[in-house]
N, C-alpha and C. Protein backbone atom coordinates (compact mmCIF):
# COMPACT_ATOMS: atom_id res chain seq x y z
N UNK A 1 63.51 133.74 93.90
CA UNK A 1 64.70 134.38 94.42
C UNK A 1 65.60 133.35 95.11
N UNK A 2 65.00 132.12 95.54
CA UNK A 2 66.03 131.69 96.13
C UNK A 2 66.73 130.85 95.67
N UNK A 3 65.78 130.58 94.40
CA UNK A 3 66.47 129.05 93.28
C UNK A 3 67.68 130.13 92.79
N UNK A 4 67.73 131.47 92.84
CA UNK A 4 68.72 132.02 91.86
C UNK A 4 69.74 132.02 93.10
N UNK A 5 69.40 131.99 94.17
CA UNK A 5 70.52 132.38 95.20
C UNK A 5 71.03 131.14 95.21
N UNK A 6 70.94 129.97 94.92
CA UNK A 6 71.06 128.65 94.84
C UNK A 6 71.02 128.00 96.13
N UNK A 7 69.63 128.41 97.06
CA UNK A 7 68.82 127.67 98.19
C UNK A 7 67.92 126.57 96.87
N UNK A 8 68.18 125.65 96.76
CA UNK A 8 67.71 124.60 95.49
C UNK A 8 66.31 124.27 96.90
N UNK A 9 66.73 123.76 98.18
CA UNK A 9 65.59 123.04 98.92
C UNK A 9 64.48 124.48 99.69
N UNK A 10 65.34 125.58 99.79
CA UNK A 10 63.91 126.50 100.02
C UNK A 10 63.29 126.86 98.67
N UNK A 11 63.80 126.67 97.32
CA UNK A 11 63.42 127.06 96.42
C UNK A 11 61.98 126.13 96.39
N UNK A 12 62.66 125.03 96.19
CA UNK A 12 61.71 123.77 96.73
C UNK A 12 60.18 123.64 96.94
N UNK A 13 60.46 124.04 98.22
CA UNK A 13 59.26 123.96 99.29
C UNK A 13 58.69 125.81 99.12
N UNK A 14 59.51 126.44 98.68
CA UNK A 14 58.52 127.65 98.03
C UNK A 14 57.37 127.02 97.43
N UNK A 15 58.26 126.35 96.25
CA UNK A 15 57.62 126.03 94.53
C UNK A 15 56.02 125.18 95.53
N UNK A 16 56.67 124.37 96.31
CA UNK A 16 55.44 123.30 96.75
C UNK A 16 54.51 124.07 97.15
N UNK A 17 54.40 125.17 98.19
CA UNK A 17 53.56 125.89 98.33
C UNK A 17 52.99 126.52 97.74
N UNK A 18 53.67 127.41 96.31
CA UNK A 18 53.02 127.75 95.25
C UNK A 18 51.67 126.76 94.81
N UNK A 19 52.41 125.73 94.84
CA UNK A 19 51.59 125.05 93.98
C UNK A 19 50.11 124.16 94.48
N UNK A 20 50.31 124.20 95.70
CA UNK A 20 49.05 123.88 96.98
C UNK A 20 48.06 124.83 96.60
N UNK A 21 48.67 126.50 96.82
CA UNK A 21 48.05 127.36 96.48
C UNK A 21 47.22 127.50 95.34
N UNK A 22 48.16 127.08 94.32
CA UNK A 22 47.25 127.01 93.11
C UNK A 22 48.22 126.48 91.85
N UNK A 23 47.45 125.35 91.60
CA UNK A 23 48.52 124.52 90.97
C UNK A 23 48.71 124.59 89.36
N UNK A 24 48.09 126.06 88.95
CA UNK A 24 47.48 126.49 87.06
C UNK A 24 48.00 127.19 87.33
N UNK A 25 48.68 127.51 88.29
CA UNK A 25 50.10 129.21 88.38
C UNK A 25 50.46 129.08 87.13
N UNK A 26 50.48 130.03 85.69
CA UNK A 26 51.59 129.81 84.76
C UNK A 26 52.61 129.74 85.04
N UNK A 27 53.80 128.64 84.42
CA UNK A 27 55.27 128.22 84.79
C UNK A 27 55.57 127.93 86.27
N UNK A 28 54.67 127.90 86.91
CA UNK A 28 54.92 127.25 88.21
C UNK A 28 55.55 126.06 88.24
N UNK A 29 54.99 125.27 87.40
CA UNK A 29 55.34 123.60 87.19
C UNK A 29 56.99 123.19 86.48
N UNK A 30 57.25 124.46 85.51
CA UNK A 30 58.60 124.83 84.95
C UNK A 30 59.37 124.99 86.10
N UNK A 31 58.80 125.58 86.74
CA UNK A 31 59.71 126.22 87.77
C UNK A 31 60.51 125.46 88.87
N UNK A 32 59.04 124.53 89.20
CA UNK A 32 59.33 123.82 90.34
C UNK A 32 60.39 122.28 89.62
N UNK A 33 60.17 122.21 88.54
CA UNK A 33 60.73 121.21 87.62
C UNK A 33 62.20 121.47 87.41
N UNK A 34 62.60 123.19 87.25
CA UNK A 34 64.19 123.70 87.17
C UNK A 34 64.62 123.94 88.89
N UNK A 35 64.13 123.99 89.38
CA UNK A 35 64.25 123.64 91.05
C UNK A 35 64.62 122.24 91.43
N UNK A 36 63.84 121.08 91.03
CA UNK A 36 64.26 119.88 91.42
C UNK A 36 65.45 119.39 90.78
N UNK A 37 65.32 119.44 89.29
CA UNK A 37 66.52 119.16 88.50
C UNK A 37 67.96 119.16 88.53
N UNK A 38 67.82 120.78 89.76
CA UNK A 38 68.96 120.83 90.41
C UNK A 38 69.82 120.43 91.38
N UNK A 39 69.24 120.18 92.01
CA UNK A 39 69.16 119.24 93.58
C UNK A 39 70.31 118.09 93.30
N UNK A 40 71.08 117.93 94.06
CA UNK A 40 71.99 116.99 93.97
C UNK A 40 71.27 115.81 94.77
N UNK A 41 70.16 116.00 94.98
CA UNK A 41 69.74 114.43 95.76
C UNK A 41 69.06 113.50 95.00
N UNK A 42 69.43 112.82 94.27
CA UNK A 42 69.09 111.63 93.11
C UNK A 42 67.65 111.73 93.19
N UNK A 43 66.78 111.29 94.57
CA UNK A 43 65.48 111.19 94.79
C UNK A 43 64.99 112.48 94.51
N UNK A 44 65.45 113.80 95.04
CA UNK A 44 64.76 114.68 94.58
C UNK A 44 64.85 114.85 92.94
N UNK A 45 65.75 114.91 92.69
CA UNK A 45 66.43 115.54 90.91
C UNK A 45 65.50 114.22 90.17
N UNK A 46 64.66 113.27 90.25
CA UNK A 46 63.98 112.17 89.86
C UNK A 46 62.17 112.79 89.99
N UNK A 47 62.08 113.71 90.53
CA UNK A 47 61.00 114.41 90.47
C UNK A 47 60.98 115.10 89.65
N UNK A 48 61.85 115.58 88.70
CA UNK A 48 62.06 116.74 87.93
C UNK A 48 61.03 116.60 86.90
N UNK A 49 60.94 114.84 86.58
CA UNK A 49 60.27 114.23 85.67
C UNK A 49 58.73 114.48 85.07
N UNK A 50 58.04 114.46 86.22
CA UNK A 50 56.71 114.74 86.48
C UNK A 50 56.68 116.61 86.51
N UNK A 51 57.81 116.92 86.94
CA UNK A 51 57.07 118.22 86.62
C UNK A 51 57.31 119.20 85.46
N UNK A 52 58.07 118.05 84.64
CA UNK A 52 58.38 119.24 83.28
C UNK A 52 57.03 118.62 82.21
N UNK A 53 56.46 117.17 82.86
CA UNK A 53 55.03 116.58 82.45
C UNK A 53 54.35 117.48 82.77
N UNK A 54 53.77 117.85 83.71
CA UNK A 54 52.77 118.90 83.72
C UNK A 54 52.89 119.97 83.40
N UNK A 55 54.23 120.88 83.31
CA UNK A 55 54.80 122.27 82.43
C UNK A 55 53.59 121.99 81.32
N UNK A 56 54.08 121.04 80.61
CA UNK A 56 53.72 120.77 78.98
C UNK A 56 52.05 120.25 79.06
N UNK A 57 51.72 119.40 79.96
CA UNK A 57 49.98 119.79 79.92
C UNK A 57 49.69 120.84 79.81
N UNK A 58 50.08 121.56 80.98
CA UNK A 58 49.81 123.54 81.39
C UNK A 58 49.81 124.47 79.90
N UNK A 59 50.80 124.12 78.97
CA UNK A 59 51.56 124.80 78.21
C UNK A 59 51.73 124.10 77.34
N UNK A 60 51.13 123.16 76.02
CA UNK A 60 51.37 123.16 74.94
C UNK A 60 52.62 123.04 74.61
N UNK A 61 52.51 124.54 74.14
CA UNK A 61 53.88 125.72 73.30
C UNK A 61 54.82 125.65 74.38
N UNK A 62 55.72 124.63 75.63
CA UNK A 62 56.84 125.14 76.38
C UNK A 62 57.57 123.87 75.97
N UNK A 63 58.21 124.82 74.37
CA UNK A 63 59.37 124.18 74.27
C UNK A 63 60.48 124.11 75.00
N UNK A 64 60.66 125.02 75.96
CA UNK A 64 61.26 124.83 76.93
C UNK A 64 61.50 123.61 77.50
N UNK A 65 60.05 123.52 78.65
CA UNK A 65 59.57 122.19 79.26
C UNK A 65 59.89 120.96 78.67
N UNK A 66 59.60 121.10 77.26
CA UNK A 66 59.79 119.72 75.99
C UNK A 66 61.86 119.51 76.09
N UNK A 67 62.81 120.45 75.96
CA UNK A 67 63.60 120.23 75.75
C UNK A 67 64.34 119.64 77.24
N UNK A 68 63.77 120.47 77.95
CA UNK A 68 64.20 119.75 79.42
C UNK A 68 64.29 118.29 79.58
N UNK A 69 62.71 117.99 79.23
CA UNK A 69 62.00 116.56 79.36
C UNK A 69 62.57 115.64 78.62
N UNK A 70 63.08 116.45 77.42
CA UNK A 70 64.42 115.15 76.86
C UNK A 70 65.56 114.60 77.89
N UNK A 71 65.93 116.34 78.65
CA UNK A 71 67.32 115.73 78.98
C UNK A 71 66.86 114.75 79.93
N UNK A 72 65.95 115.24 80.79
CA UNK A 72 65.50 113.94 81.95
C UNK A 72 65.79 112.63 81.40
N UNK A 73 64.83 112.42 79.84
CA UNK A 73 65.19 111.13 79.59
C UNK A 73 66.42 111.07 78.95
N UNK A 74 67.02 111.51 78.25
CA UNK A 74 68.03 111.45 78.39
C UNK A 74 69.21 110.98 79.27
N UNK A 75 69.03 111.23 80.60
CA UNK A 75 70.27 111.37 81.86
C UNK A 75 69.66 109.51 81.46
N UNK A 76 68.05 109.17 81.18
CA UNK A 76 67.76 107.83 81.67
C UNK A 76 68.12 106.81 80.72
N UNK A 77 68.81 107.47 79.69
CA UNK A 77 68.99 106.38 78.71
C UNK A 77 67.66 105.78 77.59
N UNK A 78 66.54 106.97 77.71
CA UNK A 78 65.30 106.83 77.17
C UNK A 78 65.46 107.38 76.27
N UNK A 79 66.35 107.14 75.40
CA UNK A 79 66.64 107.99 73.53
C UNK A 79 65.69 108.21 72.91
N UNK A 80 64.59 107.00 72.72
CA UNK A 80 63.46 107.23 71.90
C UNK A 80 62.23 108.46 71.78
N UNK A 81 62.10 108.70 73.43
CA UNK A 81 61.16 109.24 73.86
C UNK A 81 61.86 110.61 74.53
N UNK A 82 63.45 110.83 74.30
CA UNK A 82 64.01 111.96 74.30
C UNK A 82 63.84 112.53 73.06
N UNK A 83 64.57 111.50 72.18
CA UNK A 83 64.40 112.22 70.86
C UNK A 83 62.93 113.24 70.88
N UNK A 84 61.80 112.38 70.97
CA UNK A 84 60.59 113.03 70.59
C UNK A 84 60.78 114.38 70.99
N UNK A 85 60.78 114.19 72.38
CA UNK A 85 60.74 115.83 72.76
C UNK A 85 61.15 116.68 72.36
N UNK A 86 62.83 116.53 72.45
CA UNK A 86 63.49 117.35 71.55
C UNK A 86 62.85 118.01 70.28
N UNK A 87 62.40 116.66 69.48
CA UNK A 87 62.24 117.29 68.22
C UNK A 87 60.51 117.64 68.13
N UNK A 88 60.06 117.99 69.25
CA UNK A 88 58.54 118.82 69.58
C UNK A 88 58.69 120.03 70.04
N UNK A 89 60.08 120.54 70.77
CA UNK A 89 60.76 121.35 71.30
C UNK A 89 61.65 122.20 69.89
N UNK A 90 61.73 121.35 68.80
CA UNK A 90 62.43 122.34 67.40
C UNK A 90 61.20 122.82 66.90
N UNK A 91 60.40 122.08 66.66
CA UNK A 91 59.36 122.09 65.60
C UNK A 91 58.78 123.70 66.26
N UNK A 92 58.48 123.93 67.74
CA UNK A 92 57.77 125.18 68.28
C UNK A 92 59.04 126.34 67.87
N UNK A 93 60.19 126.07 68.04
CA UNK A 93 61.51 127.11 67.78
C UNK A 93 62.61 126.06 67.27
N UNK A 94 62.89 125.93 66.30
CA UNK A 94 63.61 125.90 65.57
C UNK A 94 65.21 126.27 65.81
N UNK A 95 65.87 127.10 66.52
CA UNK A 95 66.78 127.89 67.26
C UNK A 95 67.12 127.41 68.23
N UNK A 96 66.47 126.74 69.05
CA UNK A 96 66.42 126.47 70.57
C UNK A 96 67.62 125.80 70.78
N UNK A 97 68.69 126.01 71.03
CA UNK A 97 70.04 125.36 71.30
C UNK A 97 70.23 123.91 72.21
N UNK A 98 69.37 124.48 73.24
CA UNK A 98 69.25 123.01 74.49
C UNK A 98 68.64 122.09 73.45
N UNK A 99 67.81 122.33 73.04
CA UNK A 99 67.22 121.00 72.19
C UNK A 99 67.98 120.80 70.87
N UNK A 100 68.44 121.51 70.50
CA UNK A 100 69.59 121.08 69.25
C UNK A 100 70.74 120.23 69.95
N UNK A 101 71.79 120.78 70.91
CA UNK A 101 72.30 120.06 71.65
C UNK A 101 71.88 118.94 71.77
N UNK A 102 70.40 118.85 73.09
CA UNK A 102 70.28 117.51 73.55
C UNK A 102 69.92 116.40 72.20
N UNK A 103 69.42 116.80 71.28
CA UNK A 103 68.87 115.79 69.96
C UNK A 103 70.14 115.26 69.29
N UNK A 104 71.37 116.23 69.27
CA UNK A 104 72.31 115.71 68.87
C UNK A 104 72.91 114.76 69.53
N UNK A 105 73.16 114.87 71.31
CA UNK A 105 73.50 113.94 71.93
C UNK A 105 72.70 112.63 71.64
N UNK A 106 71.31 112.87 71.41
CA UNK A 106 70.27 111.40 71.30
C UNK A 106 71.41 110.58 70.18
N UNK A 107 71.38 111.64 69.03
CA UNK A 107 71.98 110.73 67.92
C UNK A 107 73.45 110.57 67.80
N UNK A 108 74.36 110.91 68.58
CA UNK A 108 75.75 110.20 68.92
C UNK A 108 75.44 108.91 69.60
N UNK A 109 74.54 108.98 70.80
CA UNK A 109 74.46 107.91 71.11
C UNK A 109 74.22 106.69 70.73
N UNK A 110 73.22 107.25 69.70
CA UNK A 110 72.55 105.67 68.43
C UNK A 110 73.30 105.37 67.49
N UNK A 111 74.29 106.13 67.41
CA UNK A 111 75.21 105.79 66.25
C UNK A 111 74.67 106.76 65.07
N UNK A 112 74.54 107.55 65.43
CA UNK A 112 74.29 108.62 64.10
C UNK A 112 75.07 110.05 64.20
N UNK A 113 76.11 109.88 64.44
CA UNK A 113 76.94 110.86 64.17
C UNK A 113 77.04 111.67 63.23
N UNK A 114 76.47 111.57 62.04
CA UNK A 114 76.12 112.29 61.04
C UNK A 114 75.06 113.31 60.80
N UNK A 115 74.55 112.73 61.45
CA UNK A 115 72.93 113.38 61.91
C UNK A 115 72.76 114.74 62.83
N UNK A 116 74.03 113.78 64.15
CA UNK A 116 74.08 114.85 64.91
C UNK A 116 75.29 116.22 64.33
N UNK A 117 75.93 116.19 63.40
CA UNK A 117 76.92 117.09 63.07
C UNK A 117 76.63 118.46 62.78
N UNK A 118 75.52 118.64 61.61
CA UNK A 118 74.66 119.60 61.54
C UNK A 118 73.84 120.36 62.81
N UNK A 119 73.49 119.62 63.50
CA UNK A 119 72.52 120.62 64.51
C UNK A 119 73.68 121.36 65.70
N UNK A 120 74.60 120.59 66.26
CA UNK A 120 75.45 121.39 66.96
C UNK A 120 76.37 122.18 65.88
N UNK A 121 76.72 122.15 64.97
CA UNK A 121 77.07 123.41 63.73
C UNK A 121 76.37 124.31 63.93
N UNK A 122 75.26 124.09 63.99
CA UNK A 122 74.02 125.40 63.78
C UNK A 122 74.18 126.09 65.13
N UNK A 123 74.43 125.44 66.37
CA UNK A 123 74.23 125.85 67.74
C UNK A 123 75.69 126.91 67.44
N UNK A 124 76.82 126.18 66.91
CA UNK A 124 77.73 127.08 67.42
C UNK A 124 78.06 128.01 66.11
N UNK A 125 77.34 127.86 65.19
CA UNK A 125 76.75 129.29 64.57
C UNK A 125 76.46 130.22 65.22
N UNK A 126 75.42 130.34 65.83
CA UNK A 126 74.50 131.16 66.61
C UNK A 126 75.47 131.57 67.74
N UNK A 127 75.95 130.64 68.68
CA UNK A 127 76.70 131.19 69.90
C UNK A 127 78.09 130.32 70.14
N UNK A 128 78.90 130.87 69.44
CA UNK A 128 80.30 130.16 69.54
C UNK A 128 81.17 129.56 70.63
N UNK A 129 80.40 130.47 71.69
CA UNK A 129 81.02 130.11 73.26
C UNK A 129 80.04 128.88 74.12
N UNK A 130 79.14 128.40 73.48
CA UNK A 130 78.36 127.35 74.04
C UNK A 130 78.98 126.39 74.45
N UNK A 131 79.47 126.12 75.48
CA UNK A 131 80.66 125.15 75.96
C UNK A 131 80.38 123.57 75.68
N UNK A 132 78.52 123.54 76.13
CA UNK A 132 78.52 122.12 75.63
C UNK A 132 78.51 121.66 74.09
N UNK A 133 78.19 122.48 73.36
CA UNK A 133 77.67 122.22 72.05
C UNK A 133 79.66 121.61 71.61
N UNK A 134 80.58 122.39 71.98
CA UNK A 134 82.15 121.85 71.74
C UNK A 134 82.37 121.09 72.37
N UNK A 135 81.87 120.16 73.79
CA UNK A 135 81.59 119.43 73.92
C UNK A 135 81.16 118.01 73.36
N UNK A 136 80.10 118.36 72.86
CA UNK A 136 79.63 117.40 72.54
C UNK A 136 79.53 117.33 70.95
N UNK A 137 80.24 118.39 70.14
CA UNK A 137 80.87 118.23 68.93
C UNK A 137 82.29 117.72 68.99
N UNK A 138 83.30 117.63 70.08
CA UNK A 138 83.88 116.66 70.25
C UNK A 138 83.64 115.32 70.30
N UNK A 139 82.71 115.26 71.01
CA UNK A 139 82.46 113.76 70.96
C UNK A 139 82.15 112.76 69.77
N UNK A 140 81.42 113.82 68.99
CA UNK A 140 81.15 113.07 67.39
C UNK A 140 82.27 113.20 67.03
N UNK A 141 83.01 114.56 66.83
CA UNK A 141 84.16 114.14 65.88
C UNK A 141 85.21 112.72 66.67
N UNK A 142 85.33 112.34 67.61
CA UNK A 142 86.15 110.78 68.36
C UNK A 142 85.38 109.81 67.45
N UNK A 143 83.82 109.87 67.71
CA UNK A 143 83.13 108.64 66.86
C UNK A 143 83.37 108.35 65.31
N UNK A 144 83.47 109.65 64.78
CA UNK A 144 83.40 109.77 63.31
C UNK A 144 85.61 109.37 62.86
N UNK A 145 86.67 109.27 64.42
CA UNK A 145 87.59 109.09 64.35
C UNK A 145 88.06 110.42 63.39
N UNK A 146 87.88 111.36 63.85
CA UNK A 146 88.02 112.70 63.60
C UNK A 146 89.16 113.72 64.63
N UNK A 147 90.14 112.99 65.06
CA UNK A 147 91.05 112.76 66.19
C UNK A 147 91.40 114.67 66.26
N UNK A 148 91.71 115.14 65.16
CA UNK A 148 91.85 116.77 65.27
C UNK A 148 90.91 117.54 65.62
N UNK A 149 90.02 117.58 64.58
CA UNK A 149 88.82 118.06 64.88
C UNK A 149 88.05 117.48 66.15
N UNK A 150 88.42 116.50 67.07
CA UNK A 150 88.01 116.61 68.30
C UNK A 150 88.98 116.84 69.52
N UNK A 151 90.32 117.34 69.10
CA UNK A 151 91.25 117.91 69.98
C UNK A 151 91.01 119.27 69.78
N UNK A 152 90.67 120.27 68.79
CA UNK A 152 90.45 121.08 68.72
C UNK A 152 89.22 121.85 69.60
N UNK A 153 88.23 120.94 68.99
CA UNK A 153 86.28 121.38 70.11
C UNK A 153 87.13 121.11 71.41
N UNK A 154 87.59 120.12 71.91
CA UNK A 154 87.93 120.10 73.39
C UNK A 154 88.90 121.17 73.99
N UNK A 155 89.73 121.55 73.17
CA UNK A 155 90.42 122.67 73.65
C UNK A 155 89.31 124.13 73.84
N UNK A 156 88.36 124.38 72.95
CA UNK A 156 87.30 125.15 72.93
C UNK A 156 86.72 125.04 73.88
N UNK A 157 86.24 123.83 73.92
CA UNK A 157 85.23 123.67 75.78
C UNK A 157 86.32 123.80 76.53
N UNK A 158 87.28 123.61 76.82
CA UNK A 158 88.21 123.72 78.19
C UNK A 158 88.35 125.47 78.22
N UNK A 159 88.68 126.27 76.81
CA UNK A 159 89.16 127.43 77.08
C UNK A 159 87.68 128.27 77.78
N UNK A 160 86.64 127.79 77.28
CA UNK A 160 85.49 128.54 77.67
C UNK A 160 84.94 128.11 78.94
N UNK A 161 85.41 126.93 79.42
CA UNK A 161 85.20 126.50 81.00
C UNK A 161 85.96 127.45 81.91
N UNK A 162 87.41 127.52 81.48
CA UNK A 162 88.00 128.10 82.09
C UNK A 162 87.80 129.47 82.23
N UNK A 163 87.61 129.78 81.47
CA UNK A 163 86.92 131.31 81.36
C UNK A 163 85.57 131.56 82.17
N UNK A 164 84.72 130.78 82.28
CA UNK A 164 83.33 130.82 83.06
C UNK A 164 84.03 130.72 84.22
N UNK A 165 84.76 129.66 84.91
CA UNK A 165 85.19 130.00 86.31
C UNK A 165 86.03 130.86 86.54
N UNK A 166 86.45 131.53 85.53
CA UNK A 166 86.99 132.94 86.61
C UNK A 166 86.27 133.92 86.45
N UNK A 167 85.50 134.13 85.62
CA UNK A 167 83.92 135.34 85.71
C UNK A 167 83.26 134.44 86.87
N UNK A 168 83.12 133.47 87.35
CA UNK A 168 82.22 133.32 88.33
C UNK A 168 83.35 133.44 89.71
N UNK A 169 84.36 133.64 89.85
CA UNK A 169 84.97 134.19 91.04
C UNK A 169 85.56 135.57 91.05
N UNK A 170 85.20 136.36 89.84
CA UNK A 170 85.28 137.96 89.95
C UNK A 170 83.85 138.23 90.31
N UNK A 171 82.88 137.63 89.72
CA UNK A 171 81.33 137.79 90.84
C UNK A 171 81.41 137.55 92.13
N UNK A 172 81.86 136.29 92.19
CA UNK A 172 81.56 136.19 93.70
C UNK A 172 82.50 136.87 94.57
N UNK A 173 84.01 137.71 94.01
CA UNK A 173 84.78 138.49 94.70
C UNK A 173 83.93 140.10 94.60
N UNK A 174 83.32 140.09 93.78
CA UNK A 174 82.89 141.41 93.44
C UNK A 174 81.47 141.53 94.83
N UNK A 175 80.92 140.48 94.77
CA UNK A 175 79.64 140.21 95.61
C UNK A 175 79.76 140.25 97.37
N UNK A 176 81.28 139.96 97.40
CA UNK A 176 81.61 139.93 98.84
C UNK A 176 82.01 141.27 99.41
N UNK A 177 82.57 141.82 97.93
CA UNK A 177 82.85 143.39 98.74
C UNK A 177 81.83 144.03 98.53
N UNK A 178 80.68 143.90 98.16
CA UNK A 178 79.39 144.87 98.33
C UNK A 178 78.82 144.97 99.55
């Protein structure tokens, strides 16, 4: 409750106590891993690491955990060992957007823009308003010198940004008069 209220540091020290308590909690380790991740404090959000590692001891099958554990490496510039995840994170679901996303980002970065074109296609198949997937299908189309087709995705992510922040201040206007 409180990671959703966005208390990120009582969420925290919940999760820690959870996990004193008993540290085979199912998704505890997910949990406490989407708790740190968030944290704007470099040192904390650097813990995230280890605990989307143990998600995936705990859990096999948390492609979840796996797609996370890319972005971690990911943020680190660890492509190789993002990639993996990612693509241990398709292989369990196939669908999984975060990991289509993040695998595509792996391969803009390496110079495979081609590679990555198809999997964010597929993402914004499925959900057209995915802000990063136009995002970051902009970005290939700049690499691929695709100058329209990446003025276009960027106008897409801007219109759907803009749109998320004003549903998130009719909530939070809606939330104040309750």
């Amino acid at each position: 409750e409180l990671a959703r209220e966005g208390d990120t540091n009582g969420a925290i020290a919940s999760f820690r106590k959870a996990i004193a308590a008993d540290p085979k909690l199912p998704g505890i380790h997910f949990e406490m891993a989407e708790a740190l991740h968030s944290s704007d404090d470099p040192k904390i959000r650097a813990q995230a690491e280890q605990e989307y590692r143990l998600a995936i001891v705990e859990n096999s099958m948390d492609e979840k955990a796996m797609a996370r554990l890319g972005d971690v490496l990911a943020d680190r510039n660890d492509f190789s060992e993002a990639e993996m995840n990612y693509k241990r994170a398709l292989a369990l679901l196939p669908s999984d957007a975060d990991a289509l996303v993040g695998l595509a980002h792996v391969y803009t970065e390496q110079d495979k823009s081609a590679a990555a074109l198809p999997l964010l296609k597929q993402v914004l198949a499925a959900d057209p308003s995915n802000m990063l997937a136009h995002f970051r299908l902009a970005a290939v189309y700049r690499r691929m010198h695709r100058t329209e087709d990446a003025r276009r995705e960027m106008a897409e992510f801007q219109k759907y940004r803009d749109l998320k922040a004003k549903l998130s201040l009719v909530y939070k206007d809606m939330s104040l008069k309750e």
